[in-house]
N, C-alpha and C. Protein backbone atom coordinates (compact mmCIF):
# COMPACT_ATOMS: atom_id res chain seq x y z
N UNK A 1 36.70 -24.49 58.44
CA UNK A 1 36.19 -23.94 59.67
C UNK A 1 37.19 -24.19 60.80
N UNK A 2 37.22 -23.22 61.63
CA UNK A 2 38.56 -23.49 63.47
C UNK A 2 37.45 -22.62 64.12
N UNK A 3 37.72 -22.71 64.96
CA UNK A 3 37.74 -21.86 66.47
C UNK A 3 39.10 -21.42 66.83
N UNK A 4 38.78 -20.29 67.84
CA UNK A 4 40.03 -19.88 68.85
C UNK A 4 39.27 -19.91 70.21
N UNK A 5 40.13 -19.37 70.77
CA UNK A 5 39.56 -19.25 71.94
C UNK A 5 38.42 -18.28 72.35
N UNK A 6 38.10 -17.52 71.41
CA UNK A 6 37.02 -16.44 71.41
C UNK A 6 36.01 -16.78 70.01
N UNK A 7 36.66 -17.29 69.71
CA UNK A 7 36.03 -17.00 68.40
C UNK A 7 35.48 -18.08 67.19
N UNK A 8 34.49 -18.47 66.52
CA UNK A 8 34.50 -19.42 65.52
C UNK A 8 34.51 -18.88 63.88
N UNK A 9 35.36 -19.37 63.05
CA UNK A 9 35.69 -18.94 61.90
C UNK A 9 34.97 -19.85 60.68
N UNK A 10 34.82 -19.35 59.65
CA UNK A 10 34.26 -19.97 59.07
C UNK A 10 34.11 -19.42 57.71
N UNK A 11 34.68 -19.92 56.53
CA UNK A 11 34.82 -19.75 54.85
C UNK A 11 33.25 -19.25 54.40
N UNK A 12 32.58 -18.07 53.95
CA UNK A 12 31.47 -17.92 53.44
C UNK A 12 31.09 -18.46 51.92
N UNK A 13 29.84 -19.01 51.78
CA UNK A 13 29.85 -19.45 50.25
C UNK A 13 29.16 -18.42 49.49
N UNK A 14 28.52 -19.31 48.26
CA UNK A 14 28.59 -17.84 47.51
C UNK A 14 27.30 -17.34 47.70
N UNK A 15 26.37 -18.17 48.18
CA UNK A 15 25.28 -17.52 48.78
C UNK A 15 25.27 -16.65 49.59
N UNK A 16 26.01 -17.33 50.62
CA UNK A 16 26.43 -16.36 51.84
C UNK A 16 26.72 -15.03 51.70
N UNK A 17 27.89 -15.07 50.46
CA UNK A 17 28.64 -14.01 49.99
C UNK A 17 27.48 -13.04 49.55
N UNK A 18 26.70 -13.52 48.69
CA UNK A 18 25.49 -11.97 47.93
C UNK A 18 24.94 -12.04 49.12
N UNK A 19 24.65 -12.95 50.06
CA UNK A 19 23.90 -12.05 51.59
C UNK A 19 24.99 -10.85 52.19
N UNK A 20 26.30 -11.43 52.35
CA UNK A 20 27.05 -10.44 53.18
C UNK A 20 26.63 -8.62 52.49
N UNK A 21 27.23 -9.09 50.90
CA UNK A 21 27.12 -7.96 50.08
C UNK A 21 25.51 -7.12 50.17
N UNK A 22 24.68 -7.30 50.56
CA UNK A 22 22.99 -6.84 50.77
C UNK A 22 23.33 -5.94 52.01
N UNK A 23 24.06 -6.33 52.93
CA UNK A 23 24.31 -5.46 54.08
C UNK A 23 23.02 -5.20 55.06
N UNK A 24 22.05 -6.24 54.47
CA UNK A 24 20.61 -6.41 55.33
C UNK A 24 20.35 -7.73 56.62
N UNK A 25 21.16 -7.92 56.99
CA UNK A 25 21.39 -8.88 57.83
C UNK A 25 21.08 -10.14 57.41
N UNK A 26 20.50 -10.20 56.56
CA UNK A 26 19.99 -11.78 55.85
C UNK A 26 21.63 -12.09 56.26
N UNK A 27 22.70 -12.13 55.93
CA UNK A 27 23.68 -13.32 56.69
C UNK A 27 23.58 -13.47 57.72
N UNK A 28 23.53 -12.11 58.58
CA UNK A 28 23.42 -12.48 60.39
C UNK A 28 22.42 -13.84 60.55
N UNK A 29 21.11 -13.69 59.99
CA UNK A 29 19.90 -13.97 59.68
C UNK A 29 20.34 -15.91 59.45
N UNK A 30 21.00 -16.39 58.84
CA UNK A 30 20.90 -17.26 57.84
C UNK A 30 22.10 -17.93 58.84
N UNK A 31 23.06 -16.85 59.42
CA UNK A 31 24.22 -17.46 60.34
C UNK A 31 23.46 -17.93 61.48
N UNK A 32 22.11 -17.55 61.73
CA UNK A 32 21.65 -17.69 63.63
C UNK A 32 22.73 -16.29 64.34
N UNK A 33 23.22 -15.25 64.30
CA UNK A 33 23.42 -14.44 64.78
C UNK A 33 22.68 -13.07 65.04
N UNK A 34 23.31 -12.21 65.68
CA UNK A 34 22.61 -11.20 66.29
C UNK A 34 23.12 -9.74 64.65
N UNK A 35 22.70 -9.22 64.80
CA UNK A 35 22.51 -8.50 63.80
C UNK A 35 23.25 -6.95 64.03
N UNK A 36 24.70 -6.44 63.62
CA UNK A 36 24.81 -5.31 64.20
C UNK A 36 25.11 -4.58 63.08
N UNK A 37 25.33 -3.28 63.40
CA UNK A 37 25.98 -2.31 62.15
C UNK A 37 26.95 -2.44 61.37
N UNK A 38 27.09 -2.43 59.95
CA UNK A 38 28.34 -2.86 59.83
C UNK A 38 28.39 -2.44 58.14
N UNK A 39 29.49 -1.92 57.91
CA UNK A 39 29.67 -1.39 56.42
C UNK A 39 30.96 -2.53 55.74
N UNK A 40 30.42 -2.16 54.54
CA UNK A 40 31.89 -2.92 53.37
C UNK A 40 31.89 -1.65 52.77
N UNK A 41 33.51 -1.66 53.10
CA UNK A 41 34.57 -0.67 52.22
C UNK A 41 34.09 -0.89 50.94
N UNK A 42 34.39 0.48 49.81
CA UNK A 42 34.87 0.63 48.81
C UNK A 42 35.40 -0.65 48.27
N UNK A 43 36.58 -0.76 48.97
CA UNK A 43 37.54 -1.32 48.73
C UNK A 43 37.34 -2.96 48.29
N UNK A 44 36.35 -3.59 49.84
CA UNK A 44 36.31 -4.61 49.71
C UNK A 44 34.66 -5.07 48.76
N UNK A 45 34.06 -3.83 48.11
CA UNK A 45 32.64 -4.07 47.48
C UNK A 45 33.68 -4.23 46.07
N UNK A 46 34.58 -3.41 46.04
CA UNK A 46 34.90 -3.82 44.47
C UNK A 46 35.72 -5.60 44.61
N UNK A 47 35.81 -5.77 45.51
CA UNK A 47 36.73 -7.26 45.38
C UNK A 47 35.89 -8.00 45.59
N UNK A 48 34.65 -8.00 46.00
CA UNK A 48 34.07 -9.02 46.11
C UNK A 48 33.30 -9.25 44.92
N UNK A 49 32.71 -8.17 44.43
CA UNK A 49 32.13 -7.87 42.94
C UNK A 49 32.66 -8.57 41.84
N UNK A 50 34.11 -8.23 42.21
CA UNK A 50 35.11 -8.42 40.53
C UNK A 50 35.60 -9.25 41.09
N UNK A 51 36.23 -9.92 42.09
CA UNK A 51 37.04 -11.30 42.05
C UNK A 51 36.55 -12.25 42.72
N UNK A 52 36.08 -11.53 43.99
CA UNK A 52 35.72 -12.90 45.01
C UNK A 52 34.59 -13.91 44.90
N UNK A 53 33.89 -12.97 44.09
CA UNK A 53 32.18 -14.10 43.59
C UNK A 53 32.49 -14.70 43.06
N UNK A 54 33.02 -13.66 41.67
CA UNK A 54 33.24 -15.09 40.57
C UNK A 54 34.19 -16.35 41.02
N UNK A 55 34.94 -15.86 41.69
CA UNK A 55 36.31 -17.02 41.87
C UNK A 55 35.73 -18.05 42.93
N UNK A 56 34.77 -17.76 43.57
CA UNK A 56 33.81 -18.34 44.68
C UNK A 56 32.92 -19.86 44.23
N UNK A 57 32.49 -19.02 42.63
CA UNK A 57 31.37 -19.46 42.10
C UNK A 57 31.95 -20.11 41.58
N UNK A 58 33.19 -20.36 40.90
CA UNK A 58 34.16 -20.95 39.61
C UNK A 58 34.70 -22.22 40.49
N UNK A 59 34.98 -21.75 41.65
CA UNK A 59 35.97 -22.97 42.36
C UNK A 59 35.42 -23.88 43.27
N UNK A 60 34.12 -23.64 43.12
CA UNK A 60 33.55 -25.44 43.50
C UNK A 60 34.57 -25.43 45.22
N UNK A 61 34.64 -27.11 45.30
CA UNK A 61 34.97 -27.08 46.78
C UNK A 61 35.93 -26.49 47.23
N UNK A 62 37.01 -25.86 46.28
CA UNK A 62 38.38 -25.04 46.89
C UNK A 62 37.85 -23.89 47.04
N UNK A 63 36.95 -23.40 47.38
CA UNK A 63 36.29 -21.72 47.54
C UNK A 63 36.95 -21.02 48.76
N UNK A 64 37.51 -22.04 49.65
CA UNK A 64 37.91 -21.79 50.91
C UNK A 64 39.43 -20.60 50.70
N UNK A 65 39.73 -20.94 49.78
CA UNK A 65 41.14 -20.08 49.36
C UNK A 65 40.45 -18.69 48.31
N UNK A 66 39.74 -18.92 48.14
CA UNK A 66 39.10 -17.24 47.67
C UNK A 66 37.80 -16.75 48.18
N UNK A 67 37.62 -17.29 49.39
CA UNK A 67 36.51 -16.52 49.86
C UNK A 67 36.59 -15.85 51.23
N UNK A 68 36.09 -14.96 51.93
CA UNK A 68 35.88 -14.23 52.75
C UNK A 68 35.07 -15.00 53.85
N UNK A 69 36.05 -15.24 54.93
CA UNK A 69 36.02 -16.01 56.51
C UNK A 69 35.33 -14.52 57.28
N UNK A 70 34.35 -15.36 57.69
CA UNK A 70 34.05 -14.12 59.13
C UNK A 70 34.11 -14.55 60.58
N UNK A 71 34.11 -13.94 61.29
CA UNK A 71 34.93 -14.32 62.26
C UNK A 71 33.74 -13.88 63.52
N UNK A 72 32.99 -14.78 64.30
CA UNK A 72 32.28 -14.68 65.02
C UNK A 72 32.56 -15.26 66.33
N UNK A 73 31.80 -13.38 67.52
CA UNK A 73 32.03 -13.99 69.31
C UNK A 73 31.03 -14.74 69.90
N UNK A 74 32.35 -15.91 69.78
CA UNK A 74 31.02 -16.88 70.58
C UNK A 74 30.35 -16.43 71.92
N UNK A 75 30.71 -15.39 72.58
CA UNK A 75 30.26 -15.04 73.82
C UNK A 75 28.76 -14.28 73.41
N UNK A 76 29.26 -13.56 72.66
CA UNK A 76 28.00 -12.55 71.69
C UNK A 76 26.78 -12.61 70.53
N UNK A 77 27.54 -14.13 69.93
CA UNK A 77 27.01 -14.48 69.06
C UNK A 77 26.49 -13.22 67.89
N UNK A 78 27.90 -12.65 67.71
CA UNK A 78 28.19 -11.51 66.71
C UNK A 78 29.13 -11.64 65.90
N UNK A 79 29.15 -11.16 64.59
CA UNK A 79 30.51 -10.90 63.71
C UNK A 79 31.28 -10.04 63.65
N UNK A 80 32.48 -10.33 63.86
CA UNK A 80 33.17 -9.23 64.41
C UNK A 80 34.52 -8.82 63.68
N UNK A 81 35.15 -9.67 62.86
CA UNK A 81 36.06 -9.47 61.87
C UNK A 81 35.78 -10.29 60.56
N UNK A 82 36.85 -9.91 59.30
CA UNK A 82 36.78 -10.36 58.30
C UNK A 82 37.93 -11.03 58.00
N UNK A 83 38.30 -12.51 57.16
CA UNK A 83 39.41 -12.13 56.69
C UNK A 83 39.30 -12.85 55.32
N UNK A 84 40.11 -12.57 54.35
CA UNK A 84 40.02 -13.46 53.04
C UNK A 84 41.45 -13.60 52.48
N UNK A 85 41.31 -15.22 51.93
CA UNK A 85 42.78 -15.92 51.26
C UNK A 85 42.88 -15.02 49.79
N UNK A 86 43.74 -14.64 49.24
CA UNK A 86 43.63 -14.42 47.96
C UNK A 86 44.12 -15.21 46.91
N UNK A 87 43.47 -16.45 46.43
CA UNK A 87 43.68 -17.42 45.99
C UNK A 87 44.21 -18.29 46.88
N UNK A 88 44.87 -19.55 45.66
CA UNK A 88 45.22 -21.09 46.12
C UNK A 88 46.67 -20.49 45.93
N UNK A 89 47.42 -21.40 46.78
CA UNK A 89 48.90 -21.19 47.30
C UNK A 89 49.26 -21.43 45.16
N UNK A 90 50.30 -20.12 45.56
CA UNK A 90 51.32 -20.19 44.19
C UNK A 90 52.02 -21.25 44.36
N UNK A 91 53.03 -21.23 43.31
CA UNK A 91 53.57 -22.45 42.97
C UNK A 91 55.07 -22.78 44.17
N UNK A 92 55.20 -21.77 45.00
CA UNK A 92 55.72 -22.04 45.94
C UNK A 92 55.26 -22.14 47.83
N UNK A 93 54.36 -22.42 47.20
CA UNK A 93 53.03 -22.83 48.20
C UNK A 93 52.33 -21.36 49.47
N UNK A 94 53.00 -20.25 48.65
CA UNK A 94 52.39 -19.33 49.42
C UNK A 94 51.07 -18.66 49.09
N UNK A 95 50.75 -18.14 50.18
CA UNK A 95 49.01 -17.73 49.92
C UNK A 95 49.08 -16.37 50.87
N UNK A 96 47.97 -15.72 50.42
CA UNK A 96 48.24 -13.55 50.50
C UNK A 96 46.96 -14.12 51.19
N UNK A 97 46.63 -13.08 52.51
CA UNK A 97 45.57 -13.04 53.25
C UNK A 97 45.37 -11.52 53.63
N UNK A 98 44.32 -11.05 53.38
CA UNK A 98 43.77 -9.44 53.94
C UNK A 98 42.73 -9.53 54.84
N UNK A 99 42.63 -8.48 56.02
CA UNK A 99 41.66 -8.47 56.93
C UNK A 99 41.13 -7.39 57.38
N UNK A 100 39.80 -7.10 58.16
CA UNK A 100 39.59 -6.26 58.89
C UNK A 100 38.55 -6.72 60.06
N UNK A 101 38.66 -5.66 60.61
CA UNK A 101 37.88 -5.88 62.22
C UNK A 101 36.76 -4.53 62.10
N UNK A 102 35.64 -4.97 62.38
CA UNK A 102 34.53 -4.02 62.63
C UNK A 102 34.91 -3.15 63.56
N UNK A 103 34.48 -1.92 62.98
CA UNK A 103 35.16 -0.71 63.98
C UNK A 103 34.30 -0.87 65.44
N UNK A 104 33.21 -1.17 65.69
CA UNK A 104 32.88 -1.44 67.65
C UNK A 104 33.95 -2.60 68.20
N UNK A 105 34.58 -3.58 66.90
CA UNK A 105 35.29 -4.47 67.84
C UNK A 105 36.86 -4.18 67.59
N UNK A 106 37.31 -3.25 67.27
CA UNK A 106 38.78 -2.66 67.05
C UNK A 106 39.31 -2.79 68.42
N UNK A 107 40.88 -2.87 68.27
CA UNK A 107 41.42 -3.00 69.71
C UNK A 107 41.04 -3.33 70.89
N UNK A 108 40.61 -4.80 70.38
CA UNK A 108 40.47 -6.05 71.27
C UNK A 108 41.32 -7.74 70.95
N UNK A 109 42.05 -7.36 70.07
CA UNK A 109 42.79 -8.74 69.96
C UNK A 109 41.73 -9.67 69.19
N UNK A 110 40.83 -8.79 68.40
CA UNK A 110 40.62 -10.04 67.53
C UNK A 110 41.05 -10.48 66.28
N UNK A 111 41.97 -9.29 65.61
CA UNK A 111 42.45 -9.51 64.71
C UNK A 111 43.56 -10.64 65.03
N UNK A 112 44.46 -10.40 65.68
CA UNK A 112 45.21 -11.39 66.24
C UNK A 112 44.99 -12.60 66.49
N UNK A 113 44.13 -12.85 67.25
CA UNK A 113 43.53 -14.08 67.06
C UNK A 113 43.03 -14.78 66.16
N UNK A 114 42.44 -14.29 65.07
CA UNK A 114 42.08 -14.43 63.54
C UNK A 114 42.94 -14.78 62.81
N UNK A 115 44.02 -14.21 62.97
CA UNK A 115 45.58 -14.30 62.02
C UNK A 115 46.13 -15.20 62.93
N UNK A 116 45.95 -15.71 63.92
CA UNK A 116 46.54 -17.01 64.54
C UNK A 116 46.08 -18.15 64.38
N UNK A 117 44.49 -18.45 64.02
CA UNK A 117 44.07 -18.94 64.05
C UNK A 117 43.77 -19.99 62.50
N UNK A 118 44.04 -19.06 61.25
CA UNK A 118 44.22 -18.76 59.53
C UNK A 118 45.57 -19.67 59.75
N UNK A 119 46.66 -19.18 60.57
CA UNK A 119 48.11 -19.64 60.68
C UNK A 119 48.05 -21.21 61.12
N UNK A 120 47.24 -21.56 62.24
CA UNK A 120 47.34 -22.64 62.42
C UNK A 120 46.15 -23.81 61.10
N UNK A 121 45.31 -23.42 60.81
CA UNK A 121 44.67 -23.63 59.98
C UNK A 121 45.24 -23.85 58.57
N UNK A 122 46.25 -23.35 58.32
CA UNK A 122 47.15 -23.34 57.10
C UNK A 122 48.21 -23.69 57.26
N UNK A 123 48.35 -24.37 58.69
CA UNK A 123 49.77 -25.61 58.92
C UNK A 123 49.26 -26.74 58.17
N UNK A 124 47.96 -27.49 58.67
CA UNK A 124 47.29 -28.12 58.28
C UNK A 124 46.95 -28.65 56.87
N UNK A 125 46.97 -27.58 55.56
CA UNK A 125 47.10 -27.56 54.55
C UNK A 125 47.95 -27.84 53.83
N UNK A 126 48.55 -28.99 53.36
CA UNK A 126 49.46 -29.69 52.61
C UNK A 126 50.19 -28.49 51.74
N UNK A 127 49.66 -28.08 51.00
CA UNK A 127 49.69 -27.21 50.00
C UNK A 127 50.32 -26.11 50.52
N UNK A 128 50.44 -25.41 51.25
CA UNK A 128 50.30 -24.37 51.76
C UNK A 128 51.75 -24.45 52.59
N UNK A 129 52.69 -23.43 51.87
CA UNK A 129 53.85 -23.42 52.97
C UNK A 129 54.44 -21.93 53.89
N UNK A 130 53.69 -20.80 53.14
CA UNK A 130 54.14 -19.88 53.97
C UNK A 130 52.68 -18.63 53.48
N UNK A 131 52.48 -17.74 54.53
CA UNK A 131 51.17 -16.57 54.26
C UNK A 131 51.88 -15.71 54.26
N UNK A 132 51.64 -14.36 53.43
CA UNK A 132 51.75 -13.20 53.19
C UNK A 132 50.35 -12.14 53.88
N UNK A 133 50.99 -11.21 54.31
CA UNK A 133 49.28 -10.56 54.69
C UNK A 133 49.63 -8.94 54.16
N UNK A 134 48.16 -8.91 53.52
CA UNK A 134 48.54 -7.37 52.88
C UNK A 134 47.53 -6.88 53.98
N UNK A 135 47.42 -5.49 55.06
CA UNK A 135 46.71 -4.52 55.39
C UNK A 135 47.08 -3.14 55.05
N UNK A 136 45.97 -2.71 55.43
CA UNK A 136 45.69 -0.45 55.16
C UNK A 136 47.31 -0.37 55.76
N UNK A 137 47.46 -0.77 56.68
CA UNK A 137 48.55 -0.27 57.37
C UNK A 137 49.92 -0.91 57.57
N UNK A 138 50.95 -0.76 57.05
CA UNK A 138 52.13 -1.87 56.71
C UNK A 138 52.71 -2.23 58.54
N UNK A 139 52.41 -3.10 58.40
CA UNK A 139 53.20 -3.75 59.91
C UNK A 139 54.62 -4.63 59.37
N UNK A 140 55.50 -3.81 60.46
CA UNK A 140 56.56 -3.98 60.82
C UNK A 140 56.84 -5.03 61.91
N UNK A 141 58.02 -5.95 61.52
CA UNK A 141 58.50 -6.77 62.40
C UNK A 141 59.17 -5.89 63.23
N UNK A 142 59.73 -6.35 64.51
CA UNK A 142 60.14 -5.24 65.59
C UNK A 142 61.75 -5.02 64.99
N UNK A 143 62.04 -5.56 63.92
CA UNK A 143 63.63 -5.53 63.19
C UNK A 143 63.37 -4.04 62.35
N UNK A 144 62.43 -3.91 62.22
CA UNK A 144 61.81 -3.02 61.04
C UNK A 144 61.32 -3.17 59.80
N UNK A 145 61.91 -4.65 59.58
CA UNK A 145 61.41 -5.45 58.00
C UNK A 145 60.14 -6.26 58.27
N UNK A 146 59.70 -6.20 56.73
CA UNK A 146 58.55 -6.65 56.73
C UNK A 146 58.98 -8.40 57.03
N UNK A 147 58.52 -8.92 57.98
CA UNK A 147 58.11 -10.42 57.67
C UNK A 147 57.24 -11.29 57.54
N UNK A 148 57.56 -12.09 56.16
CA UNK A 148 56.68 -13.26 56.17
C UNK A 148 56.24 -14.27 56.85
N UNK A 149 55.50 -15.04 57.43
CA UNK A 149 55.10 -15.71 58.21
C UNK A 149 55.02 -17.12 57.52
N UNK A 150 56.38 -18.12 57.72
CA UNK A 150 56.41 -19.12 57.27
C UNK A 150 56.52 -20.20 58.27
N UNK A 151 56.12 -20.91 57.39
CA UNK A 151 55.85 -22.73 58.52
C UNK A 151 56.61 -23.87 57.93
C-alpha cells in the first residue's frame, strides 16, 4: 500500500479480485467507496481470468507482484485508475507493470502519479531493480527510444 499526493494505492486480493471482476460494485462496496461506472477491457477480463487469479490465489503473501492495484481519490473517495505488476522481479530484478485510467478520469495526471508512486514503492523493494511498463500506446522517451525506468 502508498499514497501520493492525490491518491491511495493499494494491491487487491483475491477476493477483492472476483468482486472487481462482478463489475457490481460489491468492491466499491467492501472498499467504503462511492460507486461509479466503470468497464474491464477484453483485454484485462482475459488476464485476470487466466493469470491474475490464479497467480493471486497460488502466491500467498507475494500476491502484491501479480495482482491488480487500484488507485483511489482521496478527495472523492472514488477509483480512478488501475495498475498491475506482472509477476515477481526476473532474475535480473526487473518487473513489467500495465495500467489504465477510467475514461471520466483520463487526462488528469493520474496515471502519472500512479507510475510515480509504483516507482517509489519499488525503490523500496530489495528485489526489485528496474520496471518495464507495457501500455495500448508505446511511449517514447523525448530521445525517441523506448526507456526503461531503472533505480
Amino acid at each position: 500500500m502508498f499514497e501520493t499526493s492525490r491518491l491511495h494505492v493499494h494491491p487487491l486480493t483475491h477476493a477483492q479480485l472476483l468482486q472487481c471482476v462482478r463489475i457490481d460494485h460489491s468492491l466499491e462496496q467492501a472498499l467504503q467507496l462511492k460507486p461509479i461506472p466503470r468497464n474491464i477491457s477484453s483485454e484485462l477480463k482475459e488476464a485476470l481470468d487466466e493469470t491474475i487469479l490464479p497467480n493471486v490465489k497460488a502466491s500467498g503473501a507475494q500476491y502484491r507482484f501479480s495482482t491488480l492495484w487500484t488507485a483511489v481519490l482521496n478527495s472523492e473517495q472514488v477509483m480512478v485508475a488501475d495498475l498491475c505488476i506482472m509477476g515477481e522481479p526476473n532474475k535480473d530484478g526487473a518487473i513489467e507493470i500495465g495500467y489504465g485510467t477510467y475514461e471520466a478520469f483520463q487526462g488528469q495526471g493520474f496515471m502519472t502519479e500512479l507510475v510515480g508512486g509504483i516507482v517509489s514503492w519499488a525503490r523500496e523493494e530489495p528485489s526489485v531493480k528496474s520496471i518495464k511498463a507495457a501500455t495500448d500506446k508505446p511511449i517514447l522517451h523525448r530521445s525517441g527510444c523506448w526507456k526503461r525506468m531503472a533505480f
